[in-house]
N, C-alpha and C. Protein backbone atom coordinates (compact mmCIF):
# COMPACT_ATOMS: atom_id res chain seq x y z
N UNK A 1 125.24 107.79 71.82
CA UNK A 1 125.95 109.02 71.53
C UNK A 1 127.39 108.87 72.03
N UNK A 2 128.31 109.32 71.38
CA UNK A 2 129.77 109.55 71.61
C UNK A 2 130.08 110.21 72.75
N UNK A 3 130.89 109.95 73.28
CA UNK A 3 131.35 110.74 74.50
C UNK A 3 131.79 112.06 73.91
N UNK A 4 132.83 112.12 72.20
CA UNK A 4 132.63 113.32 71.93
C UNK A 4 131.78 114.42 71.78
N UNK A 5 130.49 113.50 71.23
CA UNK A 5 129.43 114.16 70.68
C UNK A 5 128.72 114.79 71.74
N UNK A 6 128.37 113.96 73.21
CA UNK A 6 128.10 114.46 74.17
C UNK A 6 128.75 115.82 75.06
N UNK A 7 130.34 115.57 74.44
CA UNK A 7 131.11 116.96 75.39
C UNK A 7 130.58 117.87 74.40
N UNK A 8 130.98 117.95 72.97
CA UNK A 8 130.04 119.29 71.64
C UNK A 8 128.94 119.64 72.46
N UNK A 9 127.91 119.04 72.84
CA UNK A 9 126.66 118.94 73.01
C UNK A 9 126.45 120.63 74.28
N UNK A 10 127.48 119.56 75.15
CA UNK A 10 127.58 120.66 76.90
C UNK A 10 127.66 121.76 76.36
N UNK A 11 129.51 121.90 75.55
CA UNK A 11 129.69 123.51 75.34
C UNK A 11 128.96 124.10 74.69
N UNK A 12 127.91 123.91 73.64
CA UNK A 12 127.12 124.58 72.96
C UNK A 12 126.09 125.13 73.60
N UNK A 13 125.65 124.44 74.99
CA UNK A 13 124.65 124.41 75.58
C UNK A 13 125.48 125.85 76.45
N UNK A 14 126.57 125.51 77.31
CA UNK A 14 127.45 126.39 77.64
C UNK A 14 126.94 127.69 76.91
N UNK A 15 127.75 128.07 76.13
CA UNK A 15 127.91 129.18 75.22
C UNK A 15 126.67 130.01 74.87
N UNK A 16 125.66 128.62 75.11
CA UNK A 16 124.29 129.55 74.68
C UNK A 16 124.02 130.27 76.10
N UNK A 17 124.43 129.56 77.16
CA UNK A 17 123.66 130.07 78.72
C UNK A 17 124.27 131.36 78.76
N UNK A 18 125.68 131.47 78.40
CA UNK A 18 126.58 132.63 78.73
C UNK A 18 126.17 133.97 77.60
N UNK A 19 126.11 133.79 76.56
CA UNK A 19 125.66 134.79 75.61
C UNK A 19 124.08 135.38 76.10
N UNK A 20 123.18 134.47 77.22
CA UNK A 20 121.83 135.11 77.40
C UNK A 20 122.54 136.11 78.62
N UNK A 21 123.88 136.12 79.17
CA UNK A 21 123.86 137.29 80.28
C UNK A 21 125.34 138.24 79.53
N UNK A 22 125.43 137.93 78.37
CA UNK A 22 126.96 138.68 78.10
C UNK A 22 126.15 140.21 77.32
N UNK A 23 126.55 141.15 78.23
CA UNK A 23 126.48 142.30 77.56
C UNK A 23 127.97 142.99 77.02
N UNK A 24 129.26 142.19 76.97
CA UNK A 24 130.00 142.75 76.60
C UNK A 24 129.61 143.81 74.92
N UNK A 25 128.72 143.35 74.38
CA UNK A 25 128.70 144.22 72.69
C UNK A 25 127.43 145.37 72.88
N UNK A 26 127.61 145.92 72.39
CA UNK A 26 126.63 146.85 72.88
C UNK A 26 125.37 146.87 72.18
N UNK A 27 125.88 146.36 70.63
CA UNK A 27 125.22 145.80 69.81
C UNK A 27 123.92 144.85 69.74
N UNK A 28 124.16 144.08 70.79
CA UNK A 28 123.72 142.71 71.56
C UNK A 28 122.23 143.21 70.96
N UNK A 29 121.96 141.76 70.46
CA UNK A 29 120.49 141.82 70.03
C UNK A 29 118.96 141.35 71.27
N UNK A 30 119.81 140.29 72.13
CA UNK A 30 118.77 140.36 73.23
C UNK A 30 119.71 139.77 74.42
N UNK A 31 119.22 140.13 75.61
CA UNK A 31 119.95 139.56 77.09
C UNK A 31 119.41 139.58 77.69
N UNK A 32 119.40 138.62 79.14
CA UNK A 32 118.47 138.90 80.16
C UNK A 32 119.51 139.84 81.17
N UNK A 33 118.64 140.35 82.34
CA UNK A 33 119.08 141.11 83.15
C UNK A 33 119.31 140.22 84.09
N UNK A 34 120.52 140.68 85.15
CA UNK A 34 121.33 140.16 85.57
C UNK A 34 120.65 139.86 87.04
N UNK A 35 120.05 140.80 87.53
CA UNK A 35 118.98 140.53 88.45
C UNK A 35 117.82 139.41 88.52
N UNK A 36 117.49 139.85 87.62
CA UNK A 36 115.79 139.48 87.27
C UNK A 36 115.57 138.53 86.27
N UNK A 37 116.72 138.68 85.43
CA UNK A 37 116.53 137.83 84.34
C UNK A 37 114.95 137.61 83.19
N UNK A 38 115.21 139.40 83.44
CA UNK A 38 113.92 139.76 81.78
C UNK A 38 114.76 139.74 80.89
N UNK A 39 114.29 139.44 79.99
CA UNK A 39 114.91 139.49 78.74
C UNK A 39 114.91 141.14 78.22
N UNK A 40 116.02 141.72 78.04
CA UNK A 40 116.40 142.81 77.69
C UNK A 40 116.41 142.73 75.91
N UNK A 41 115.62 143.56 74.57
CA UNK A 41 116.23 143.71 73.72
C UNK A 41 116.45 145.11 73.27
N UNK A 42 117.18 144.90 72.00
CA UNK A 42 117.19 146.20 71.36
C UNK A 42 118.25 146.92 71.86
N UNK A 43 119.10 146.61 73.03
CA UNK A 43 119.50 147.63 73.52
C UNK A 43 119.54 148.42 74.44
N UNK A 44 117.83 148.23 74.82
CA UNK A 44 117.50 148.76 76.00
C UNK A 44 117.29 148.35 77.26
N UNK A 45 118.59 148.24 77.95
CA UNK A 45 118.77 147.97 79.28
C UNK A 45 119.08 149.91 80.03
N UNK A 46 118.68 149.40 81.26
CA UNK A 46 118.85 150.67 81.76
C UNK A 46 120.62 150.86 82.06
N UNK A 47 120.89 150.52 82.24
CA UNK A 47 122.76 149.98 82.62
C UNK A 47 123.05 148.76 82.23
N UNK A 48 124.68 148.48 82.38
CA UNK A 48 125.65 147.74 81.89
C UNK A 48 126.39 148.09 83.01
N UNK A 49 126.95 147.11 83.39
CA UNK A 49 128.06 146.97 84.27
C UNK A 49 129.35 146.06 84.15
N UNK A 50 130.21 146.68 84.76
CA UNK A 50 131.45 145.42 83.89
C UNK A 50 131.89 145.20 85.38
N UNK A 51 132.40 143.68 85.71
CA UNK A 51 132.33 143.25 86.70
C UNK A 51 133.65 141.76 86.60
N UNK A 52 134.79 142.65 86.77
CA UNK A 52 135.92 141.68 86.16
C UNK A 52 135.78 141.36 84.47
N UNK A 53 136.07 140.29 84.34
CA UNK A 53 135.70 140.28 83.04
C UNK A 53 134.41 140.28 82.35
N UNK A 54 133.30 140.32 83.22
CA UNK A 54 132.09 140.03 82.87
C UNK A 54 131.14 141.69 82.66
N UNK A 55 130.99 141.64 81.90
CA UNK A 55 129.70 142.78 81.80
C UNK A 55 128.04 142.62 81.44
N UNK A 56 127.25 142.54 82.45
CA UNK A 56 125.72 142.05 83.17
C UNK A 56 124.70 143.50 82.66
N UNK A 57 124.18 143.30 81.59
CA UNK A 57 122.99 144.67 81.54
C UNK A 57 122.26 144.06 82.71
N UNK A 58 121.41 145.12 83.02
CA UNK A 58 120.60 145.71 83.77
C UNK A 58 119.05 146.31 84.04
N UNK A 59 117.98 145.84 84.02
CA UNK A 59 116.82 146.43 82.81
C UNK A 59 116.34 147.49 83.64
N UNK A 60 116.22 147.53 84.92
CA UNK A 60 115.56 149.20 85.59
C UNK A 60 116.51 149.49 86.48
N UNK A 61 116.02 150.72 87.73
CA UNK A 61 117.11 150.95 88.50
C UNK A 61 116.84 150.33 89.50
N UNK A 62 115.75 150.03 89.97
CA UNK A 62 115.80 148.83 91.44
C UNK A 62 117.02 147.40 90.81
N UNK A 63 116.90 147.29 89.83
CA UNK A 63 117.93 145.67 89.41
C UNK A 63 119.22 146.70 89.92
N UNK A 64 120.10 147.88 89.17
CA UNK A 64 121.19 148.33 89.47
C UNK A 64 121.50 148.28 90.90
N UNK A 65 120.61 149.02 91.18
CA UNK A 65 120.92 149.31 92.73
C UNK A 65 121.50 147.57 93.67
N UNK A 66 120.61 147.07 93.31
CA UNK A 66 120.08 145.82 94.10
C UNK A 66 121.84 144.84 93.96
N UNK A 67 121.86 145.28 92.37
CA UNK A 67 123.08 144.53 91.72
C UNK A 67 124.10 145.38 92.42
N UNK A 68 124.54 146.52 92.32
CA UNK A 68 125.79 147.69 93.21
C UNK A 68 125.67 147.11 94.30
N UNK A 69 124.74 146.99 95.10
CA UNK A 69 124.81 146.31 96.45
C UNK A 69 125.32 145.17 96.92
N UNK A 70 125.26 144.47 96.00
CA UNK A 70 125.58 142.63 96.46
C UNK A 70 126.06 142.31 94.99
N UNK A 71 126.54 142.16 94.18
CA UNK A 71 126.47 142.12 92.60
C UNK A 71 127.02 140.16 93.09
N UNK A 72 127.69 139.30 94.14
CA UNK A 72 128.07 138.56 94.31
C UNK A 72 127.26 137.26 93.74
N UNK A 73 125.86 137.22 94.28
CA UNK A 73 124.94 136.15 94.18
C UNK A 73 124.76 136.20 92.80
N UNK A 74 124.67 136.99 92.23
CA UNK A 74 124.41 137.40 90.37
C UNK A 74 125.12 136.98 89.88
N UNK A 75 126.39 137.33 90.16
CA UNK A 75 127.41 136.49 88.94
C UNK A 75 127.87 135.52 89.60
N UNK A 76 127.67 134.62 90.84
CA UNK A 76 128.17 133.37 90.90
C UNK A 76 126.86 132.23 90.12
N UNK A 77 125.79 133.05 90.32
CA UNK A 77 124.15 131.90 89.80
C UNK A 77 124.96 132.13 87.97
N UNK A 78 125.32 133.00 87.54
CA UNK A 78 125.60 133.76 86.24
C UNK A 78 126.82 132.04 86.07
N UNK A 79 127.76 132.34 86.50
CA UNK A 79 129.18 131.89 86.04
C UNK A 79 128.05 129.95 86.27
N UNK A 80 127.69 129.45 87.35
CA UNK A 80 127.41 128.73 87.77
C UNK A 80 125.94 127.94 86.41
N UNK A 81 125.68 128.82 85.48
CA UNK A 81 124.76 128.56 84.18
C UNK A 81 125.92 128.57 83.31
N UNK A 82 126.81 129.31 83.41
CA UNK A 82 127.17 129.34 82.03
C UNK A 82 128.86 128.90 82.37
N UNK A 83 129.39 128.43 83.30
CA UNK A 83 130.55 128.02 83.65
C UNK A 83 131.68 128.94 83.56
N UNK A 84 132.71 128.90 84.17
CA UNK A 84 133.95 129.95 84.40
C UNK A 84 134.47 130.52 82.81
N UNK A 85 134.37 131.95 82.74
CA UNK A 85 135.23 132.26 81.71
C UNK A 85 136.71 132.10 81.29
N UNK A 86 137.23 131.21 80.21
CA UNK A 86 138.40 131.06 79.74
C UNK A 86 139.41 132.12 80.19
N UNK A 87 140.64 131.44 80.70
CA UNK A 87 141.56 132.73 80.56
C UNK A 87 142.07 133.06 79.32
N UNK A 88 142.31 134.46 79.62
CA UNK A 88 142.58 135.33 78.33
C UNK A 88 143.94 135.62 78.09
């Protein structure tokens, strides 16, 4: 395999890790929760939170709470799957 073909390979892999925690659309057809990492669909997360540039659904209120409290460990395991977001 190409060294190109191999870097394609990462970011796709990338992009997929980051879209399983991006609730930026509201639309969003499935996500996991940012806590717990259930798979949220349909829509139905109990909350959304926006957290710098990042916005993390949420699937009950023990995850919110837990997340309001420390939200730190979440989105560094978060950024740390799916690598630092591009500046904008």
């Amino acid at each position: 395999m190409s060294l190109c073909a191999d870097r394609f390979r990462r970011r796709e892999a990338q992009a997929l890790l980051m879209s399983q925690f991006d609730a930026n659309d509201p639309d969003v057809e499935s996500v996991q929760c940012a806590v717990c990492e259930q798979w949220i669909r349909g829509g139905k997360w109990f909350a959304r939170m926006a957290c710098g540039p990042r916005t993390v659904a949420l699937c009950c209120p023990l995850c919110a709470e837990t997340f309001e409290r420390n939200p730190h460990p979440y989105l560094r395991r978060i950024e740390t799957l799916s690598g630092p977001l591009p500046p904008q």
